[in-house]
C-alpha atoms as a PDB file:
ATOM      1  CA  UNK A   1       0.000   0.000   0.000  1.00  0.00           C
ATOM      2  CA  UNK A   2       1.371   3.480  -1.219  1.00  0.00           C
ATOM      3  CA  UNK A   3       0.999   6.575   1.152  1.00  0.00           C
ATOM      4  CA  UNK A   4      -2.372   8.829   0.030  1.00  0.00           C
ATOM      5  CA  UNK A   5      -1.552  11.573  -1.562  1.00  0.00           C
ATOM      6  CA  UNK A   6      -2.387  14.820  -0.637  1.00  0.00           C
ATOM      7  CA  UNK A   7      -3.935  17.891  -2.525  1.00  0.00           C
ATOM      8  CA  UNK A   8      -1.978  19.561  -5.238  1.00  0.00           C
ATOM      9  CA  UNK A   9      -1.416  22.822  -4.010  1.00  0.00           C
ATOM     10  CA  UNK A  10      -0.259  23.616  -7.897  1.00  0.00           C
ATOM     11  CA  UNK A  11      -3.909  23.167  -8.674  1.00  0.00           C
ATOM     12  CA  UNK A  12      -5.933  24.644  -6.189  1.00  0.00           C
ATOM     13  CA  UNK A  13      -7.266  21.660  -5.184  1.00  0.00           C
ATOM     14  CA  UNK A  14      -9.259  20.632  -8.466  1.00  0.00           C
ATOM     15  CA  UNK A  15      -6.922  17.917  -9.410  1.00  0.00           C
ATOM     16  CA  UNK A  16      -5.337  15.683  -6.410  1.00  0.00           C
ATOM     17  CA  UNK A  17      -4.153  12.167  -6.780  1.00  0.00           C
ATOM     18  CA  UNK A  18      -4.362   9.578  -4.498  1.00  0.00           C
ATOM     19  CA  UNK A  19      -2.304   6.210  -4.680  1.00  0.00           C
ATOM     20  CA  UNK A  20      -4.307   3.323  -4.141  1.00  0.00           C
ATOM     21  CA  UNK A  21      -2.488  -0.221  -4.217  1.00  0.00           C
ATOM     22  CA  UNK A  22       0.371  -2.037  -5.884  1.00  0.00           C
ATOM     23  CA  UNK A  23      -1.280  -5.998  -6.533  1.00  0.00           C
ATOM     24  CA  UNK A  24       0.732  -8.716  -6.327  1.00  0.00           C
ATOM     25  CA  UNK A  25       0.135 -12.098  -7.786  1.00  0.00           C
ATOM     26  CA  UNK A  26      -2.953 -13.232  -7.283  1.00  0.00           C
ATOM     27  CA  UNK A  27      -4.501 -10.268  -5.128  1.00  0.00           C
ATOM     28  CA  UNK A  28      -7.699  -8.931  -6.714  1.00  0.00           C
ATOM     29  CA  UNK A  29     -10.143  -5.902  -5.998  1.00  0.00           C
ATOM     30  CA  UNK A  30     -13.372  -5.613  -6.319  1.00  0.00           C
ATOM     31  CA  UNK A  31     -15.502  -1.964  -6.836  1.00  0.00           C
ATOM     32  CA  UNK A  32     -19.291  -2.108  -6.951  1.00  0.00           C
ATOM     33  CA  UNK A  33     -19.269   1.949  -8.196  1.00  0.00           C
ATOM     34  CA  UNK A  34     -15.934   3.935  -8.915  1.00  0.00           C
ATOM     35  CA  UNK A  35     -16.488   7.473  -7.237  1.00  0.00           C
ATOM     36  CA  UNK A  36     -13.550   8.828  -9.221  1.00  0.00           C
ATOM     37  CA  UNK A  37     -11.126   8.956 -11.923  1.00  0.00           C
ATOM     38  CA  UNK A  38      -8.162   6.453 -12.431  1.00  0.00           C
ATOM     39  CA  UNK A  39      -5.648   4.465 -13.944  1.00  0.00           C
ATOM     40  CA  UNK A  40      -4.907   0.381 -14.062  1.00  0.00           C
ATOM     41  CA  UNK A  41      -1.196  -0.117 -14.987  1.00  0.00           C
ATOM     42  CA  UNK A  42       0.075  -3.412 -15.753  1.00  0.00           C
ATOM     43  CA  UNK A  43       3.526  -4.059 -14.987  1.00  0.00           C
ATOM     44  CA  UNK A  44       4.031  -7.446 -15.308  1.00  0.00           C
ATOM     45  CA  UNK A  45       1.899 -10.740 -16.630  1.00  0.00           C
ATOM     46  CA  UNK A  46      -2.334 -10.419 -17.505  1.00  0.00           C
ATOM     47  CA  UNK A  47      -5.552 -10.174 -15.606  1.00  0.00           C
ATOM     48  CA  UNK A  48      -8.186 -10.078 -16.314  1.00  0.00           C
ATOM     49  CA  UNK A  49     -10.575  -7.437 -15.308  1.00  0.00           C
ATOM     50  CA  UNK A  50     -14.921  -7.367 -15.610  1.00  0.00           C
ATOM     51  CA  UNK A  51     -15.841  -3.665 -16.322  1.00  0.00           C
ATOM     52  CA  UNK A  52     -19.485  -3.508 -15.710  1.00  0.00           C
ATOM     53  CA  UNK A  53     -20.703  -6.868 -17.723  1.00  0.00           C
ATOM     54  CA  UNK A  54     -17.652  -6.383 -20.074  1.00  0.00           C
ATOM     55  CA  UNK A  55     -14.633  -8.549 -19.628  1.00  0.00           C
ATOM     56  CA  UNK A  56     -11.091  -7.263 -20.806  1.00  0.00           C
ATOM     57  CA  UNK A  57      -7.796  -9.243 -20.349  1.00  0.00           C
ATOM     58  CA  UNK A  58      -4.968  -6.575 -19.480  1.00  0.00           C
ATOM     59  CA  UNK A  59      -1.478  -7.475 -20.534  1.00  0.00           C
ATOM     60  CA  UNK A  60       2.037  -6.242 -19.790  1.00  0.00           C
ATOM     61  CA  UNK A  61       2.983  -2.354 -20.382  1.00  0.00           C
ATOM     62  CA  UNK A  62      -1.253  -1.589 -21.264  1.00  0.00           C
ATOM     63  CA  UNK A  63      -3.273   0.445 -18.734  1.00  0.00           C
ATOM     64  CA  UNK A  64      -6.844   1.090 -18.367  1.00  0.00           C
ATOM     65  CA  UNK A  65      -8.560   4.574 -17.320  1.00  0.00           C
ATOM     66  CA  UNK A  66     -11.615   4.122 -14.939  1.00  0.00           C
ATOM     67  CA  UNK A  67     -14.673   6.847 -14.583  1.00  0.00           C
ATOM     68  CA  UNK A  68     -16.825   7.201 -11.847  1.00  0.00           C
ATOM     69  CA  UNK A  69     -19.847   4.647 -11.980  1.00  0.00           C
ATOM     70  CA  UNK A  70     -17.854   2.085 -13.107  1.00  0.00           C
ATOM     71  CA  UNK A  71     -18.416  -1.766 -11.621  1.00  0.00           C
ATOM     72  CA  UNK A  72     -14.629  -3.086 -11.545  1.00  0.00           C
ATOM     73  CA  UNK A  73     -13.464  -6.692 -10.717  1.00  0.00           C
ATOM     74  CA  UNK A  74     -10.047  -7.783 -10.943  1.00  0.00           C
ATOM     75  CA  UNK A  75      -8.308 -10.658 -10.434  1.00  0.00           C
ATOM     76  CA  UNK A  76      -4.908 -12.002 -12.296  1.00  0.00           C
ATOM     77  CA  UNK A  77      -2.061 -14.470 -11.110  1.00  0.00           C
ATOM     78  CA  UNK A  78       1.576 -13.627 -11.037  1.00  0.00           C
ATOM     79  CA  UNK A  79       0.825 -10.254 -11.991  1.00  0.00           C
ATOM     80  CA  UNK A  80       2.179  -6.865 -10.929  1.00  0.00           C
ATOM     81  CA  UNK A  81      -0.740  -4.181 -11.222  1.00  0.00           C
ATOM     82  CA  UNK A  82      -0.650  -0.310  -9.836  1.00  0.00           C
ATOM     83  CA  UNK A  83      -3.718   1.423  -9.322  1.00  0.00           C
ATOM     84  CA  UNK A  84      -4.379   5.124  -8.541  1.00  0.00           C
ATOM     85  CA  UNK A  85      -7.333   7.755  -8.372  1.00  0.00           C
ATOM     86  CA  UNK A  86      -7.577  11.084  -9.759  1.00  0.00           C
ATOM     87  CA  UNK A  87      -9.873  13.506  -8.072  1.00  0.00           C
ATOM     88  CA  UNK A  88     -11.385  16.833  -8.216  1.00  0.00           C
ATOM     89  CA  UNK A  89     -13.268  19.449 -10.250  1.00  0.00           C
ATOM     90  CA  UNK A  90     -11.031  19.452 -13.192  1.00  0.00           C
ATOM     91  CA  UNK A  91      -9.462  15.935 -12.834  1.00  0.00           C
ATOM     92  CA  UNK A  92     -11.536  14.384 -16.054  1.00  0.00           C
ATOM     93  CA  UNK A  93     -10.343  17.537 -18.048  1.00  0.00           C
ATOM     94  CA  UNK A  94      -6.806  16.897 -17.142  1.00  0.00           C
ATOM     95  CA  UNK A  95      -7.170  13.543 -18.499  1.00  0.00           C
ATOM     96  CA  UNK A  96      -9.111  14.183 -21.749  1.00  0.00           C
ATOM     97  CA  UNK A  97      -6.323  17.233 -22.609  1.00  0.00           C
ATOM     98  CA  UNK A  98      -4.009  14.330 -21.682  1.00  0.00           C
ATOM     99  CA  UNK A  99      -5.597  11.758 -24.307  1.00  0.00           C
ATOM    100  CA  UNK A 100      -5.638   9.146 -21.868  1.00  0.00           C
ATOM    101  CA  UNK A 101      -8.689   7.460 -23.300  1.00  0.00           C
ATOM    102  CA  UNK A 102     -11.657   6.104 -20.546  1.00  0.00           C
ATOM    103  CA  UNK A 103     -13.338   2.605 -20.743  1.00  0.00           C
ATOM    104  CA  UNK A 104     -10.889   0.773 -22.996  1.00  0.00           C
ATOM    105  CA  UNK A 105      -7.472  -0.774 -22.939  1.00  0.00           C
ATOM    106  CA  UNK A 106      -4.848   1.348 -23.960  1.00  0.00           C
ATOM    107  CA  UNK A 107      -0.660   0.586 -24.952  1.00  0.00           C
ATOM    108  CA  UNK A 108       1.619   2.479 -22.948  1.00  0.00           C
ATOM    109  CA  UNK A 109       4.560   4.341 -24.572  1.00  0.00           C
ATOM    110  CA  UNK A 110       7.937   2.394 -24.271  1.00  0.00           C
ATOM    111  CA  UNK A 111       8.897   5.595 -21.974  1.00  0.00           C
ATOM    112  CA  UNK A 112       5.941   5.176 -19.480  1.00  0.00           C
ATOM    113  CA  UNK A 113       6.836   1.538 -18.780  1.00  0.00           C
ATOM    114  CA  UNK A 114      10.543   1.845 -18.252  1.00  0.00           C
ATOM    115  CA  UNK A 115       9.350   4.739 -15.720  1.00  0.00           C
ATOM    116  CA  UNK A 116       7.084   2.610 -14.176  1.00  0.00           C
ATOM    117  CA  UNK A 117       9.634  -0.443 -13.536  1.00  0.00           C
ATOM    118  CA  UNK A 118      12.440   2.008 -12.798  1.00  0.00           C
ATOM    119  CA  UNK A 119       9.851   3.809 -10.078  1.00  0.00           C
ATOM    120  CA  UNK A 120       8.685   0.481  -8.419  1.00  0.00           C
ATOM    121  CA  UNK A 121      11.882  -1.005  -8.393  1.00  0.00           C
ATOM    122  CA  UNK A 122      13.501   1.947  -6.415  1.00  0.00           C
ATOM    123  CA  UNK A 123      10.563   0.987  -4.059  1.00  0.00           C
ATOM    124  CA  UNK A 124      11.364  -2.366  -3.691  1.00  0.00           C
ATOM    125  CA  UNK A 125      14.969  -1.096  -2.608  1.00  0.00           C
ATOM    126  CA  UNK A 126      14.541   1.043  -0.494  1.00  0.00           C
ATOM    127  CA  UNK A 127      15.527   4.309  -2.621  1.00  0.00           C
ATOM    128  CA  UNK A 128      12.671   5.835  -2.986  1.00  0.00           C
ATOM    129  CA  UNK A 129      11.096   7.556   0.507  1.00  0.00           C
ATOM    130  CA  UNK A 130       7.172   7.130   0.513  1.00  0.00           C
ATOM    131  CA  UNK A 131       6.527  10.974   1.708  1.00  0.00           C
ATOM    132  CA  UNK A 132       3.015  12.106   1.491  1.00  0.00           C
ATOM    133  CA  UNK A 133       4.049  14.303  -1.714  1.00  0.00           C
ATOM    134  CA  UNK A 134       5.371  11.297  -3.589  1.00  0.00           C
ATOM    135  CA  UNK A 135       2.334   9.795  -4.789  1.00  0.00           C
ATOM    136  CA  UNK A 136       1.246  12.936  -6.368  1.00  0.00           C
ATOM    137  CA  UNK A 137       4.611  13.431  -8.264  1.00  0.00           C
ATOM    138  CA  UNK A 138       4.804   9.926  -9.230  1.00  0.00           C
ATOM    139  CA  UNK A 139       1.246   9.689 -10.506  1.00  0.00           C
ATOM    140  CA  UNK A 140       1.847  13.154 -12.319  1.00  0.00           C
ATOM    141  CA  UNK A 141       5.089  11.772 -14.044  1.00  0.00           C
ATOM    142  CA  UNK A 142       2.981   8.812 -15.559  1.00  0.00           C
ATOM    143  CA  UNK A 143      -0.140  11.130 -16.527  1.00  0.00           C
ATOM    144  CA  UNK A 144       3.138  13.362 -18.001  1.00  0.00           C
ATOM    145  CA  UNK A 145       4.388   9.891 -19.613  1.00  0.00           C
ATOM    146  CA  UNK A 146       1.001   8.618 -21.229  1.00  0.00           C
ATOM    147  CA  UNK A 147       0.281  12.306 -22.532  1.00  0.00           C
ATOM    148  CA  UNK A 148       0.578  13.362 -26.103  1.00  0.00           C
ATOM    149  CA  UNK A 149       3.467  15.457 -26.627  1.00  0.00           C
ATOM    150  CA  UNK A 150       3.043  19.356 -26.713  1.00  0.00           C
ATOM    151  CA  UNK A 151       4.194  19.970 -30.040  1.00  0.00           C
ATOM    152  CA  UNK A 152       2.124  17.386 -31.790  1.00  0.00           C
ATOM    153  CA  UNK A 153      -1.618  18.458 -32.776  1.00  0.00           C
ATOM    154  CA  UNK A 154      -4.112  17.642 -30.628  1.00  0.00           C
ATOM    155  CA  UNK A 155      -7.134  15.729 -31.702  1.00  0.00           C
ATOM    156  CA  UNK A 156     -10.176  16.979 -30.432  1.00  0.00           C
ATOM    157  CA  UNK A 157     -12.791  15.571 -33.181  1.00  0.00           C
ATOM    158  CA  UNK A 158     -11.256  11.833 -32.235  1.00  0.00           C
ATOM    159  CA  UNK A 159     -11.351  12.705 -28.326  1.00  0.00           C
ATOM    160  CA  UNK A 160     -14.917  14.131 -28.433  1.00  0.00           C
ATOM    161  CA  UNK A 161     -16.172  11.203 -30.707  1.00  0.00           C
ATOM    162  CA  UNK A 162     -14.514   8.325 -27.851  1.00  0.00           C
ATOM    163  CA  UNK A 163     -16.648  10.413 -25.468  1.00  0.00           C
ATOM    164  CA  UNK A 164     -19.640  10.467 -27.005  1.00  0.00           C
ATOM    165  CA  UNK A 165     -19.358   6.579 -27.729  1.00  0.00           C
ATOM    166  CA  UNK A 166     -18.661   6.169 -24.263  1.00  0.00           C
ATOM    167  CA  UNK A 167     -21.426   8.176 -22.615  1.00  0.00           C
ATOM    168  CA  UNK A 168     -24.157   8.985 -25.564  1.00  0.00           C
ATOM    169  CA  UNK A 169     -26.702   6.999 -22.920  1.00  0.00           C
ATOM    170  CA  UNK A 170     -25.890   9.502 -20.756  1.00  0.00           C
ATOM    171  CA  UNK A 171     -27.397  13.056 -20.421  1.00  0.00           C
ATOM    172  CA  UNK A 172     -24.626  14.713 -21.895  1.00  0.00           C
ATOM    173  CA  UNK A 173     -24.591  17.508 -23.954  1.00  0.00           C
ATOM    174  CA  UNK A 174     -21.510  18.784 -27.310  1.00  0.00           C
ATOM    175  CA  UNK A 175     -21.595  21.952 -25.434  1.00  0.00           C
ATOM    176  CA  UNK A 176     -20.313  20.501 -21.926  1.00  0.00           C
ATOM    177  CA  UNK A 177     -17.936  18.070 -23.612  1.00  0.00           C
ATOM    178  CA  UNK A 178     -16.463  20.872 -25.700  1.00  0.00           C
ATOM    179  CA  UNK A 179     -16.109  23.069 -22.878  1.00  0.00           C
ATOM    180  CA  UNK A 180     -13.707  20.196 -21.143  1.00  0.00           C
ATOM    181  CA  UNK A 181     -11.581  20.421 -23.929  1.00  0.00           C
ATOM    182  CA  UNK A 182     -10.658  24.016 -23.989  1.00  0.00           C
ATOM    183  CA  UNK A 183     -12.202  23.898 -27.521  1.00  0.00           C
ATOM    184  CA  UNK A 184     -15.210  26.319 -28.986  1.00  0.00           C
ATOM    185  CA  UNK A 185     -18.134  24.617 -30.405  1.00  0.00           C
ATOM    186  CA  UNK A 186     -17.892  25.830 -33.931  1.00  0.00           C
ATOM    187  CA  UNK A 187     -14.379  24.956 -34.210  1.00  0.00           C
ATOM    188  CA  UNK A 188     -15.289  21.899 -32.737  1.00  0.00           C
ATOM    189  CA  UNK A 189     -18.403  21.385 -35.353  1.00  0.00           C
ATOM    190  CA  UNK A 190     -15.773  21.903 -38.750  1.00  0.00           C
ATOM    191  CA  UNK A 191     -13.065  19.727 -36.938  1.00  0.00           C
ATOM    192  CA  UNK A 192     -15.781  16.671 -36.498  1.00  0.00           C
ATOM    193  CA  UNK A 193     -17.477  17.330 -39.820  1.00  0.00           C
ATOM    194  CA  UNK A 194     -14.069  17.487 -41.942  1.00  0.00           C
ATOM    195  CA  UNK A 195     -12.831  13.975 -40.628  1.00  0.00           C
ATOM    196  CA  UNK A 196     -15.932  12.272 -39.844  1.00  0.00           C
ATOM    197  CA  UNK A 197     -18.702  13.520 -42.232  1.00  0.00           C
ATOM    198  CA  UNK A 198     -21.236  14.748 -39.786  1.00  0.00           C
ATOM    199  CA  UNK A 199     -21.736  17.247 -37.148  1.00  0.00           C
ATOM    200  CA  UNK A 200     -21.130  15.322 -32.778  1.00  0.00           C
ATOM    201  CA  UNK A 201     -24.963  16.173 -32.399  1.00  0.00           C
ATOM    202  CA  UNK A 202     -25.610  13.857 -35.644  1.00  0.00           C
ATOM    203  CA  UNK A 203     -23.418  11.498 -34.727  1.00  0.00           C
ATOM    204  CA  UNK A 204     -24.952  11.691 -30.834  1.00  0.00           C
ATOM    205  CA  UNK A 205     -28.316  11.061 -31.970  1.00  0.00           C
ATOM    206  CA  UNK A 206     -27.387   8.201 -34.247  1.00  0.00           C
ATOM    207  CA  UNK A 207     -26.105   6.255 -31.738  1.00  0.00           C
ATOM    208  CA  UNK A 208     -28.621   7.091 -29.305  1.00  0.00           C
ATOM    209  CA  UNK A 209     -31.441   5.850 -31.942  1.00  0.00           C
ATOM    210  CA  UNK A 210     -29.109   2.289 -32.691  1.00  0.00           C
ATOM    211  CA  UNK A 211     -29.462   1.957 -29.251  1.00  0.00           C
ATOM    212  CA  UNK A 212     -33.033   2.188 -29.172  1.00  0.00           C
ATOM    213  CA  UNK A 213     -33.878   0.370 -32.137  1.00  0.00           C
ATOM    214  CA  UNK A 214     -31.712  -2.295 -30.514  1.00  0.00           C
ATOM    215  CA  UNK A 215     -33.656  -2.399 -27.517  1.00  0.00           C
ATOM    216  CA  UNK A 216     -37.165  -2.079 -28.609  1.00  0.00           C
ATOM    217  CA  UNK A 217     -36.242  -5.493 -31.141  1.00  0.00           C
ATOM    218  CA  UNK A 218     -34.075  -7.239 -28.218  1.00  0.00           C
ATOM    219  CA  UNK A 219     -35.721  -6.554 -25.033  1.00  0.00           C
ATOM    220  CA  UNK A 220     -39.367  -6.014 -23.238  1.00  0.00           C
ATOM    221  CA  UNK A 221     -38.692  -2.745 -21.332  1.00  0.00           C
ATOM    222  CA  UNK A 222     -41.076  -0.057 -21.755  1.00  0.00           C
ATOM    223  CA  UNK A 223     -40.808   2.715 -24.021  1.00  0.00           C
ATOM    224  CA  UNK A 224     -40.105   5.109 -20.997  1.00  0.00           C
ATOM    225  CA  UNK A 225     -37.139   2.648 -19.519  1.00  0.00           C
ATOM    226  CA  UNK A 226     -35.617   2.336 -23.567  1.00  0.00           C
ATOM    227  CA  UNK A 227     -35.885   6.036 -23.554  1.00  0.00           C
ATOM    228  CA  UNK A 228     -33.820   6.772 -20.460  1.00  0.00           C
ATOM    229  CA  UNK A 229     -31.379   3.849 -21.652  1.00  0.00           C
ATOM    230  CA  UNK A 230     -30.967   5.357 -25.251  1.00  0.00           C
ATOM    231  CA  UNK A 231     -30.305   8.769 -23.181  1.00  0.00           C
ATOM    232  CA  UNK A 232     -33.388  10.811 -23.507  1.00  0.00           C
ATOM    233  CA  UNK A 233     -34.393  11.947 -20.723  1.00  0.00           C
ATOM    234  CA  UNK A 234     -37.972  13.050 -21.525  1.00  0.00           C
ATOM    235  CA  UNK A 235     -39.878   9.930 -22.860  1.00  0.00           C
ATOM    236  CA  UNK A 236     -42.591  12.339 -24.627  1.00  0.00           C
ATOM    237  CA  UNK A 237     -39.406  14.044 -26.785  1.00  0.00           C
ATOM    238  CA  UNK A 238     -37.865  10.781 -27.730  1.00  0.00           C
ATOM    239  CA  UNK A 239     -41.168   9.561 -29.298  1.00  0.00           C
ATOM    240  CA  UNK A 240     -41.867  13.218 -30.956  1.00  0.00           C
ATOM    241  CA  UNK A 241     -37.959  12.494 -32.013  1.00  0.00           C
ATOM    242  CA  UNK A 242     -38.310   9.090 -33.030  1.00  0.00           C
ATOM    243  CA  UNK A 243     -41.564   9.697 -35.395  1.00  0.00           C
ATOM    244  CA  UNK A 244     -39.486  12.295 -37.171  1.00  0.00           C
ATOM    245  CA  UNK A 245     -36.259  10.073 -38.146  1.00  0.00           C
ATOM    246  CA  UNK A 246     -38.343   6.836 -38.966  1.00  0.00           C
ATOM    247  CA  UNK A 247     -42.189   7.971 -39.624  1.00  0.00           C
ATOM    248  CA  UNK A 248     -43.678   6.041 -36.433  1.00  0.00           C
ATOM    249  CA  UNK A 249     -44.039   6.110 -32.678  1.00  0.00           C
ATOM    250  CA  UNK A 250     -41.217   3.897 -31.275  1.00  0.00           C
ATOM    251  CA  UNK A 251     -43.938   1.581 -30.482  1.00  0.00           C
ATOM    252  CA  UNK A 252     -45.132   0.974 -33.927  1.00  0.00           C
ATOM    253  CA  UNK A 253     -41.992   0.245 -34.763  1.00  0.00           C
ATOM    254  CA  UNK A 254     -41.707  -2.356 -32.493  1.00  0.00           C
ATOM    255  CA  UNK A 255     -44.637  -4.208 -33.591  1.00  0.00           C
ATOM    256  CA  UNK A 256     -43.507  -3.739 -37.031  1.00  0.00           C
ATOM    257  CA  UNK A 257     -40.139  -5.405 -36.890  1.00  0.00           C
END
């Protein structure tokens, strides 16, 4: 167990990190609901970890980025895994600028694993003091690792387009997921349309209505319960919406197909 980690007074307090565990062999963890950002890093051998109902096997040198909500189950043998949170008001932000992708498994750069292994293994000698203000400069150098370099051109159509596939059955909105990018919403609007043919709103609503679709063949739940899991929040507007893209009430549609 790694000392906690203190507040970063650098930051006013909106991003902190806290270390959580190093796991060892066959050690697992278990989280019923994340409460805030983090990071999975393999350092040595696979696990194999169930995110929500999704299972994804974790190898050597990959990591994983967490959100909050998240149902997490881990378990692995032989393995070396380090696990951290990242909290506060701007601690999502931080990661998203970062490109540090959420809810998939992601390849570390050759640089980020050496620091890793160099880090731990001053640890394991006894090199390294664990003061309260190491966690929070060691998780920093990793974040610092995994990040994009400065002088190469950041993405933001690819980043907001991961976000909206991650969260489009959420109530989110272009607007709020622009904003956490530093980016304006028209610049935003040519970026998306010039590599990916359609505006985030279009592309939001098109995978909100898959989703439906999908649910009103596949499953028995109500039209309110596929509304709210399609990520409309008023059941009334997703019916007015859903007669104007396919010509019925979601209902009809149902019995049609």
């Amino acid at each position: 167990m790694l000392s906690p980690g203190e507040k970063d007074s650098f930051l006013s307090g909106e991003v902190f990190v806290r270390m959580a565990h190093v796991y060892r062999d066959d050690d697992q963890f278990q989280a019923m609901r994340t409460s805030a950002q983090g990071l999975l890093c393999v350092l040595s051998g696979s696990g194999q970890l169930m995110c929500n109902d999704q299972e994804l096997i974790l190898h050597k040198d990959q990591y994983f980025r967490y959100t909050p909500g998240m149902r997490l189950h881990w378990s692995a043998d032989k393995v070396c895994l380090l696990r951290f949170t990242v909290k506060g008001s701007r601690a999502a932000k931080r990661l998203d600028q970062a490109q540090i992708l959420a809810a998939r498994v992601n390849h570390m750069p050759a640089m980020t694993s050496r620091l890793l292994m160099q880090r731990m293994q001053q640890i394991i000698d006894g090199q390294q003091r664990l003061s309260r203000s190491f966690p929070i400069a060691f998780a920093w150098e990793i974040i610092d690792s995994l990040s994009t370099p400065v002088y190469e051109a950041i993405d933001h159509a690819l980043i907001i387009k991961e976000l909206i596939e991650e969260s489009f059955h959420q109530n989110i909105h272009i607007n709020e997921l622009a904003s956490r990018l530093d980016v304006d919403r028209s610049t935003l609007f040519r970026q998306f349309k010039k590599r990916f043919g359609q505006s985030p709103k279009a592309f939001l609503d098109q995978l909100r209505f898959t989703q439906a679709q999908r649910l009103l063949l596949e499953s028995k739940l109500s039209i309110t319960a596929i509304a709210a899991q399609s990520g409309f929040n008023d059941p009334e507007h997703f019916s007015r919406r859903f007669r104007s893209e396919f010509g019925m009430q979601p209902s009809q549609w149902r019995n049609k197909h």
